[in-house]
C-alpha atoms as a PDB file:
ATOM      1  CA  UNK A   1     151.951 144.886  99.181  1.00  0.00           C
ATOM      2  CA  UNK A   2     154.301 143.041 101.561  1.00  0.00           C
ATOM      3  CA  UNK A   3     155.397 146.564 102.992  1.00  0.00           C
ATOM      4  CA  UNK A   4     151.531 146.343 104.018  1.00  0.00           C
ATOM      5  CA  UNK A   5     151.184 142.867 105.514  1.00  0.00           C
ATOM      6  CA  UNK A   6     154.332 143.706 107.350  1.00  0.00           C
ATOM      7  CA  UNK A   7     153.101 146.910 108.604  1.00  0.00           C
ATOM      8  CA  UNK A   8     149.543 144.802 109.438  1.00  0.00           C
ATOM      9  CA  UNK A   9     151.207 142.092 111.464  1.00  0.00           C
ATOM     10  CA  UNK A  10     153.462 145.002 113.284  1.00  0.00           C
ATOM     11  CA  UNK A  11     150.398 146.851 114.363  1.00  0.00           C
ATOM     12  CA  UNK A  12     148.756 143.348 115.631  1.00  0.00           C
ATOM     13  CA  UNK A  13     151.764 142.295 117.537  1.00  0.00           C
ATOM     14  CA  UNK A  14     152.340 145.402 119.312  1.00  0.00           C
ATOM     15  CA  UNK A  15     148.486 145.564 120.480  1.00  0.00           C
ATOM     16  CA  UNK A  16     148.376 141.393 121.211  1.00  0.00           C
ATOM     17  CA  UNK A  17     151.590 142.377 123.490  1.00  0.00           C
ATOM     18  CA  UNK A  18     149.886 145.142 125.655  1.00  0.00           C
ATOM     19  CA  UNK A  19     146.396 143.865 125.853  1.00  0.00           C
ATOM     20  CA  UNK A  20     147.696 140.211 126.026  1.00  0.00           C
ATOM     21  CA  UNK A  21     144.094 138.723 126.136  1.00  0.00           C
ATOM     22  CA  UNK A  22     145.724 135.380 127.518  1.00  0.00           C
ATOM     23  CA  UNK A  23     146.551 136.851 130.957  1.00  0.00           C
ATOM     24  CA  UNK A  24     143.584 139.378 130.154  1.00  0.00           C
ATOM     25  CA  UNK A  25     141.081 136.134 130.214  1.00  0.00           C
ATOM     26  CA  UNK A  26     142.760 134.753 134.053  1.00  0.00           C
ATOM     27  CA  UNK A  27     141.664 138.947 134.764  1.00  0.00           C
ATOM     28  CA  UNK A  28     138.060 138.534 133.463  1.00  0.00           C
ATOM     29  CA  UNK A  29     137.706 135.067 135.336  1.00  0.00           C
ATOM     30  CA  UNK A  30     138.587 136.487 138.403  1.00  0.00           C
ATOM     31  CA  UNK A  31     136.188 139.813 138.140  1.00  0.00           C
ATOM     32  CA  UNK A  32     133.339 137.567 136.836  1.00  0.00           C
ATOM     33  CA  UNK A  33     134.014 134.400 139.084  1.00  0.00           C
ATOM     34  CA  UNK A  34     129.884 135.015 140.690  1.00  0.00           C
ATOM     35  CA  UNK A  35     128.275 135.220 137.649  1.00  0.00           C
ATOM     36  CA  UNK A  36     126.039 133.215 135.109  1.00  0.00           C
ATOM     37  CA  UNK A  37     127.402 132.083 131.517  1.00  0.00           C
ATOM     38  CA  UNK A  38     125.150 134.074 129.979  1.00  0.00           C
ATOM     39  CA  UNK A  39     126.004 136.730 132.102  1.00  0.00           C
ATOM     40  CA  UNK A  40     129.735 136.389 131.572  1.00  0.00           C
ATOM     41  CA  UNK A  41     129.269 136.482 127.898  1.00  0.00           C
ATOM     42  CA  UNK A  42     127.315 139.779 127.851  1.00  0.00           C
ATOM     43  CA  UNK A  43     129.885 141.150 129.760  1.00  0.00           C
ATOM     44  CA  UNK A  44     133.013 140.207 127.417  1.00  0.00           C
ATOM     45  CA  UNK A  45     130.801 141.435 124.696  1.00  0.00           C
ATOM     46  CA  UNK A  46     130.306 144.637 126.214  1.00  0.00           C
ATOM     47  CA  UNK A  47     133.920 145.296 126.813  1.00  0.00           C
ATOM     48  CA  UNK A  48     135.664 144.342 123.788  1.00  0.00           C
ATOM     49  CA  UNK A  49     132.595 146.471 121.665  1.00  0.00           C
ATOM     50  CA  UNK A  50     133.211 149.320 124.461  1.00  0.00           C
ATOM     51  CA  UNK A  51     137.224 148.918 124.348  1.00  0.00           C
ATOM     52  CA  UNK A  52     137.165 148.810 120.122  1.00  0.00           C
ATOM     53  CA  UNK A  53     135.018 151.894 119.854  1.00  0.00           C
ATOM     54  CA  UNK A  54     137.671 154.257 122.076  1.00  0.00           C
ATOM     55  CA  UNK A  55     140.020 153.338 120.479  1.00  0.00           C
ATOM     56  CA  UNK A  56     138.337 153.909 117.339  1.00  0.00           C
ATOM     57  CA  UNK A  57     137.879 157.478 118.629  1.00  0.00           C
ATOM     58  CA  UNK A  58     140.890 158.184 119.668  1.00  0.00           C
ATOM     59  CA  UNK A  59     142.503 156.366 115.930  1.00  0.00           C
ATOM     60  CA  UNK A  60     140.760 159.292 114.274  1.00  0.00           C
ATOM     61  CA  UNK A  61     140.188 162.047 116.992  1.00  0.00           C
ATOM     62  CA  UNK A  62     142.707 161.321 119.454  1.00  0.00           C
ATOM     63  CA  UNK A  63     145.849 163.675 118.490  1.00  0.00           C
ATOM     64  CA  UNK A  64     142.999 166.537 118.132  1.00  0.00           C
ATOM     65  CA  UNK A  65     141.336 166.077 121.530  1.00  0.00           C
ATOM     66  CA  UNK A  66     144.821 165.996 123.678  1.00  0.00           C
ATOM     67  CA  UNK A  67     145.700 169.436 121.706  1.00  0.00           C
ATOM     68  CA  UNK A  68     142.284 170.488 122.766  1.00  0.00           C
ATOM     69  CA  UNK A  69     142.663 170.385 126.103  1.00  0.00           C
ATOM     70  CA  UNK A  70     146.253 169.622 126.890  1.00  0.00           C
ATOM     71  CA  UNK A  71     146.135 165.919 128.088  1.00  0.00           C
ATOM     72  CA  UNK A  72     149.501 164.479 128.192  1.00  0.00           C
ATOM     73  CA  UNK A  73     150.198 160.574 127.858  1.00  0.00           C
ATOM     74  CA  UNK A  74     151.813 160.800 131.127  1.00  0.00           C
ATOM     75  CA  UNK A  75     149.017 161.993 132.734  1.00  0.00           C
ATOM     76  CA  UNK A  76     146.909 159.358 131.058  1.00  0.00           C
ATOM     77  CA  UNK A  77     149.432 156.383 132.628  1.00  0.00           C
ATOM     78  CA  UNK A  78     149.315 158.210 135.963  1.00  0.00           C
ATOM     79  CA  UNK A  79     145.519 158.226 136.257  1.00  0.00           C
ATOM     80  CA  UNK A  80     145.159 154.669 134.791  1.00  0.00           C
ATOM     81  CA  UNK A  81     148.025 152.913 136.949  1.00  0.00           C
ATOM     82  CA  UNK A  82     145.890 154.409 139.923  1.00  0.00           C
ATOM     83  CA  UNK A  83     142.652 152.771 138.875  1.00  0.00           C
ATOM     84  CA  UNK A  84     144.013 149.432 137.878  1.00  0.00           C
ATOM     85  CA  UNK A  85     145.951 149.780 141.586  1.00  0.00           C
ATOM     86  CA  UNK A  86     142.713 150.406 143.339  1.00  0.00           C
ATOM     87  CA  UNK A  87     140.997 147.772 141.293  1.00  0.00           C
ATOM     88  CA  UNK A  88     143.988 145.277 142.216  1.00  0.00           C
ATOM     89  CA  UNK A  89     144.245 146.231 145.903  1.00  0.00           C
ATOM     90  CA  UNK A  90     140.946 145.160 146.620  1.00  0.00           C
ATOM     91  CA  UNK A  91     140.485 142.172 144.963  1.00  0.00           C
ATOM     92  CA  UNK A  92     143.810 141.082 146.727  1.00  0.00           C
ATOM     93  CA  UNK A  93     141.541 141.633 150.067  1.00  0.00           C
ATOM     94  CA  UNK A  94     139.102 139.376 148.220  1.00  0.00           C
ATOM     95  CA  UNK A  95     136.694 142.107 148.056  1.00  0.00           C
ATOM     96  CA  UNK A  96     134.568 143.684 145.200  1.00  0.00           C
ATOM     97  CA  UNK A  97     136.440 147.236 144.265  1.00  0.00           C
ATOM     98  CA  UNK A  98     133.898 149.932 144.516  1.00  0.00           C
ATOM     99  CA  UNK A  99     135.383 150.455 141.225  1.00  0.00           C
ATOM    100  CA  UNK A 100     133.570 147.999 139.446  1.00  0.00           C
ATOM    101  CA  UNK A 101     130.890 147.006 141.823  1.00  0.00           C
ATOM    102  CA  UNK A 102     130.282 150.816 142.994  1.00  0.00           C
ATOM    103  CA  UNK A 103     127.327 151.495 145.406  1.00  0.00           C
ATOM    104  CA  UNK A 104     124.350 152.484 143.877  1.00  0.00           C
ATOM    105  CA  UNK A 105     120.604 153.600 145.417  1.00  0.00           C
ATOM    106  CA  UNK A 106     118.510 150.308 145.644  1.00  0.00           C
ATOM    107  CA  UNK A 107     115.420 152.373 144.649  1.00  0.00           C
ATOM    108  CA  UNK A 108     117.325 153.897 141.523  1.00  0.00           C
ATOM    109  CA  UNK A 109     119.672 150.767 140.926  1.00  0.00           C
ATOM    110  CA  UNK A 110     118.392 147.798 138.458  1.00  0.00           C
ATOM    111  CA  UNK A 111     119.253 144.704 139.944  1.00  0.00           C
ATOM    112  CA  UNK A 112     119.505 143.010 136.441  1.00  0.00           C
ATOM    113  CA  UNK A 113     122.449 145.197 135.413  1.00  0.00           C
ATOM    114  CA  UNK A 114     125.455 143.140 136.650  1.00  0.00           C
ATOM    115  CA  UNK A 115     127.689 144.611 133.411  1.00  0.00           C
ATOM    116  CA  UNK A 116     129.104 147.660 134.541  1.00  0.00           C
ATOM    117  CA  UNK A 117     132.268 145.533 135.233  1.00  0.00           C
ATOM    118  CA  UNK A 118     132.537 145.450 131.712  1.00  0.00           C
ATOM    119  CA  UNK A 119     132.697 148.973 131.500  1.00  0.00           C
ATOM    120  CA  UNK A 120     135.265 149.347 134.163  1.00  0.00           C
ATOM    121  CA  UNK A 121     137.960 148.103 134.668  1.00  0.00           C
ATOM    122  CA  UNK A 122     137.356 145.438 131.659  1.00  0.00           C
ATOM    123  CA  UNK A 123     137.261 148.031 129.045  1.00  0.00           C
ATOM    124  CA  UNK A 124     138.340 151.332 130.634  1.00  0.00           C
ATOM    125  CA  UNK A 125     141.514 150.673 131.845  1.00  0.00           C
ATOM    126  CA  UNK A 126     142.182 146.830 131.009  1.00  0.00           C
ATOM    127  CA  UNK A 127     141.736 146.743 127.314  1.00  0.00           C
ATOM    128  CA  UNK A 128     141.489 150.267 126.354  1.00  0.00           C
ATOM    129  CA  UNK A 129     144.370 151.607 128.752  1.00  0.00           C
ATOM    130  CA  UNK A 130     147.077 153.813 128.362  1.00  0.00           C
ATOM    131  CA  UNK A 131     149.220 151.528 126.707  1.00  0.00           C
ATOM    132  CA  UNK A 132     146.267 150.584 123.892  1.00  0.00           C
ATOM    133  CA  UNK A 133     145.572 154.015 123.334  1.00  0.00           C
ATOM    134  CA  UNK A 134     149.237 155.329 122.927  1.00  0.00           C
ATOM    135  CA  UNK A 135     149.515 152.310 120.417  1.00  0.00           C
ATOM    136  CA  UNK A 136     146.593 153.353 118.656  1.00  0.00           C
ATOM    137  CA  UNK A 137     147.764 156.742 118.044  1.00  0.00           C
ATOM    138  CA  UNK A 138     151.328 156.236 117.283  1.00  0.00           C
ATOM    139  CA  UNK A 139     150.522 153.965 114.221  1.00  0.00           C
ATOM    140  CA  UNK A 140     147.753 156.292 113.054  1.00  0.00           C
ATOM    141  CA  UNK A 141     149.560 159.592 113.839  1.00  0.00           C
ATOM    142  CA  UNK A 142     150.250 160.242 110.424  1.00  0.00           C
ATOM    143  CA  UNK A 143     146.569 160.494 109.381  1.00  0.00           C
ATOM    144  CA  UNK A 144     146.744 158.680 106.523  1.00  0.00           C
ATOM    145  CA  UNK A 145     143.624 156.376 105.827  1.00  0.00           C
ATOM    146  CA  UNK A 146     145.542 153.829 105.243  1.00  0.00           C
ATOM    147  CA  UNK A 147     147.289 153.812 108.252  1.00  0.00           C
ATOM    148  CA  UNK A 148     144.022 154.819 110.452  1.00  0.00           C
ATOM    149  CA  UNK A 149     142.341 151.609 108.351  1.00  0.00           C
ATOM    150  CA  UNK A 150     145.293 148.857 109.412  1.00  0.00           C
ATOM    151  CA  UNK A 151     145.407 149.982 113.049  1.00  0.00           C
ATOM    152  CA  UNK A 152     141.497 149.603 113.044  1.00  0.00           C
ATOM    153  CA  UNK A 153     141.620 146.731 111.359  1.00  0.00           C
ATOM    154  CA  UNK A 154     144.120 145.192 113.297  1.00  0.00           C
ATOM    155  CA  UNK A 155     142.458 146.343 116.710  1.00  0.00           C
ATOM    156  CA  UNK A 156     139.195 144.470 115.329  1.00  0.00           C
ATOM    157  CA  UNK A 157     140.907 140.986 115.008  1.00  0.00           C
ATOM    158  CA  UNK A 158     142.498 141.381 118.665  1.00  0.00           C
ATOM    159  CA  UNK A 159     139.173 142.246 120.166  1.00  0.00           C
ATOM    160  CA  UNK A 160     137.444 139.094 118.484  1.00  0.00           C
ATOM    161  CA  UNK A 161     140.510 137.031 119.856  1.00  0.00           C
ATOM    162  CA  UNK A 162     140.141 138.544 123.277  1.00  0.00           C
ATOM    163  CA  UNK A 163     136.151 137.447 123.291  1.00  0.00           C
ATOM    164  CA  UNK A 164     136.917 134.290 122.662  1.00  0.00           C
ATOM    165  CA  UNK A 165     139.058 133.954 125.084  1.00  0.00           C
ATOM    166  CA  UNK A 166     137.277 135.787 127.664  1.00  0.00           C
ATOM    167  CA  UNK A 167     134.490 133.151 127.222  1.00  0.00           C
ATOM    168  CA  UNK A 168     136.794 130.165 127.414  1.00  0.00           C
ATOM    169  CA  UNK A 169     137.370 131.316 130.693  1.00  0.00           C
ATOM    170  CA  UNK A 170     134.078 129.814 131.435  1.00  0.00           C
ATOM    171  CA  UNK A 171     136.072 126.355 131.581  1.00  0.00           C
ATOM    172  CA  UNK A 172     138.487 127.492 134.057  1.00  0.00           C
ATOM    173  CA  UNK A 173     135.977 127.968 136.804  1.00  0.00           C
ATOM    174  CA  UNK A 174     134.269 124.677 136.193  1.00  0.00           C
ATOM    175  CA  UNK A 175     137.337 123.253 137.256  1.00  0.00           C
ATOM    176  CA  UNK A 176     138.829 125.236 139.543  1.00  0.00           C
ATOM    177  CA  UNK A 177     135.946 125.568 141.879  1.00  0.00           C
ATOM    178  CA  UNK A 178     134.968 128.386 144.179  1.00  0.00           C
ATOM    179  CA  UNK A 179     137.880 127.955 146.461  1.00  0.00           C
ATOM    180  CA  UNK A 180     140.055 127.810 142.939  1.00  0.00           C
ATOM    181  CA  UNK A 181     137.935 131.206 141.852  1.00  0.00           C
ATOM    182  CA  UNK A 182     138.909 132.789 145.118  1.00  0.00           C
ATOM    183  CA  UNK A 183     143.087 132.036 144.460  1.00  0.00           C
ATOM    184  CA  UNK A 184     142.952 133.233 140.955  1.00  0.00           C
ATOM    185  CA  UNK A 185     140.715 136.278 142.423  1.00  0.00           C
ATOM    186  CA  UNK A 186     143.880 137.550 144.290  1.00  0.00           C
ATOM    187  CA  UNK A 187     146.672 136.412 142.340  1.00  0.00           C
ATOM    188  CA  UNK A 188     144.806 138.769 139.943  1.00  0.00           C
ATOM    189  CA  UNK A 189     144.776 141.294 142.062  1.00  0.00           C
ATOM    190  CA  UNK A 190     148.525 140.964 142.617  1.00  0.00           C
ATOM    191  CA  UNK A 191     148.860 141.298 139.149  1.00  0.00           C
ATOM    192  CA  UNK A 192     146.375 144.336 138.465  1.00  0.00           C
ATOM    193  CA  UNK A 193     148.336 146.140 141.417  1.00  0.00           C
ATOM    194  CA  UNK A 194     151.931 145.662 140.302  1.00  0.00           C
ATOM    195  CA  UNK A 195     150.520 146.465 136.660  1.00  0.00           C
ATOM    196  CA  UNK A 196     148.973 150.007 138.074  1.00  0.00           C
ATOM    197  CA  UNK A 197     152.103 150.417 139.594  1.00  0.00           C
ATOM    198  CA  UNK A 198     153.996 150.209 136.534  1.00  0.00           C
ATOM    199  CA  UNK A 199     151.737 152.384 134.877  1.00  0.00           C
ATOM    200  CA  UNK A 200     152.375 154.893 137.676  1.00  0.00           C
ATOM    201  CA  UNK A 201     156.059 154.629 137.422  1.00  0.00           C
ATOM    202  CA  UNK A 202     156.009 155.281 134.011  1.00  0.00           C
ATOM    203  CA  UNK A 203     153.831 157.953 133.704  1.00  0.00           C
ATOM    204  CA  UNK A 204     155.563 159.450 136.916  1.00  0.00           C
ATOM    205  CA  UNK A 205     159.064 158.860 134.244  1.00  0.00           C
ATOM    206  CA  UNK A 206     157.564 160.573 131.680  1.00  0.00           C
ATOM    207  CA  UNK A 207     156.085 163.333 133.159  1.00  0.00           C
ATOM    208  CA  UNK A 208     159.578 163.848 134.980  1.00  0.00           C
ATOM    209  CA  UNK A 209     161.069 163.903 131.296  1.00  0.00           C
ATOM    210  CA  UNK A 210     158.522 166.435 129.882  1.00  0.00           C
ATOM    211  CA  UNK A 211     159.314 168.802 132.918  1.00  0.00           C
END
């Protein structure tokens, strides 16, 4: 039993450290900054729900699909670091990324939809990146239910802990302000840009490795 809890709290720590939803919530401020609370709280909703179920599917599908068709985890940090560097770059500028806000056909676009942030880069690469996958499958590599179970489990309480603090964020533009919103805006995207740049590093490392 304690080899268990120990496991449990090892799994939790090493996904709290690389989705850190404390810095993660500053990141969701800054992409939902324009928008409504009810708004913002579909939108964290949306993510963590999207960012739980992939890596749900890749906790029990994941080692089979990158056999399938050859993906590489340095392939996966390469692509990812690009997006979250494109993301970043822009809302440096102070502009909306076309990766989150992309342009759509007014006559084919619903002008009530204002989630697709959540999607990207919220979700896909933010919470479910690289990093979150690769943890996901290295504690459930050995396909054991148990060990599938704890790293769901474990995923599950993160996600609820990221929600929460994704709508606390609320607080931090009622006091910060519009001018505040547009500071944290591109320290973000500092921060999203040196991140993709790690990622890119990294993946460049690894793929340098496998060669």
């Amino acid at each position: 039993m304690d080899n268990v809890i120990g496991h449990s709290i090892s799994v939790f720590l090493a996904f709290f450290a690389v989705m850190n939803p404390i810095s993660n919530s500053a990141v969701f401020v800054g992409l939902t900054g324009d928008q409504d609370h009810g708004s913002r709280t579909t939108i964290a909703l949306k993510s963590v729900i999207t960012a739980f179920c992939i890596i749900l599917f890749f906790c029990i599908l994941g080692n089979a699909i990158f056999h399938l068709f050859g993906i590489t985890l340095p392939a996966l940090r390469i692509t990812g670091g690009v997006l979250i560097f494109l993301v970043g770059f822009h809302m440096l500028q102070g502009q909306p990324s076309k990766i989150h806000h992309p342009e759509t056909d007014p006559a084919q676009s619903d002008p009530k939809d204002e989630t697709n942030v959540a999607i990207s880069p919220l979700a896909i690469p933010i919470l479910a990146g690289p990093g979150t996958i690769a943890t996901a499958m290295n504690y459930s590599a050995t396909g054991s239910y148990a060990q599938i179970a704890i790293t769901i489990a474990a995923f599950s309480v993160l996600c609820v802990i990221t929600f929460l603090a994704f709508v606390s964020g609320e607080r931090l533009i009622q006091i910060l302000g519009k001018s505040g919103m547009d500071v944290v805006t591109r320290m973000m995207g500092l921060i999203l840009a040196v991140v993709g740049t790690q990622m890119l590093i990294e993946g460049i490392q690894s793929a340098v490795k496998l060669s």
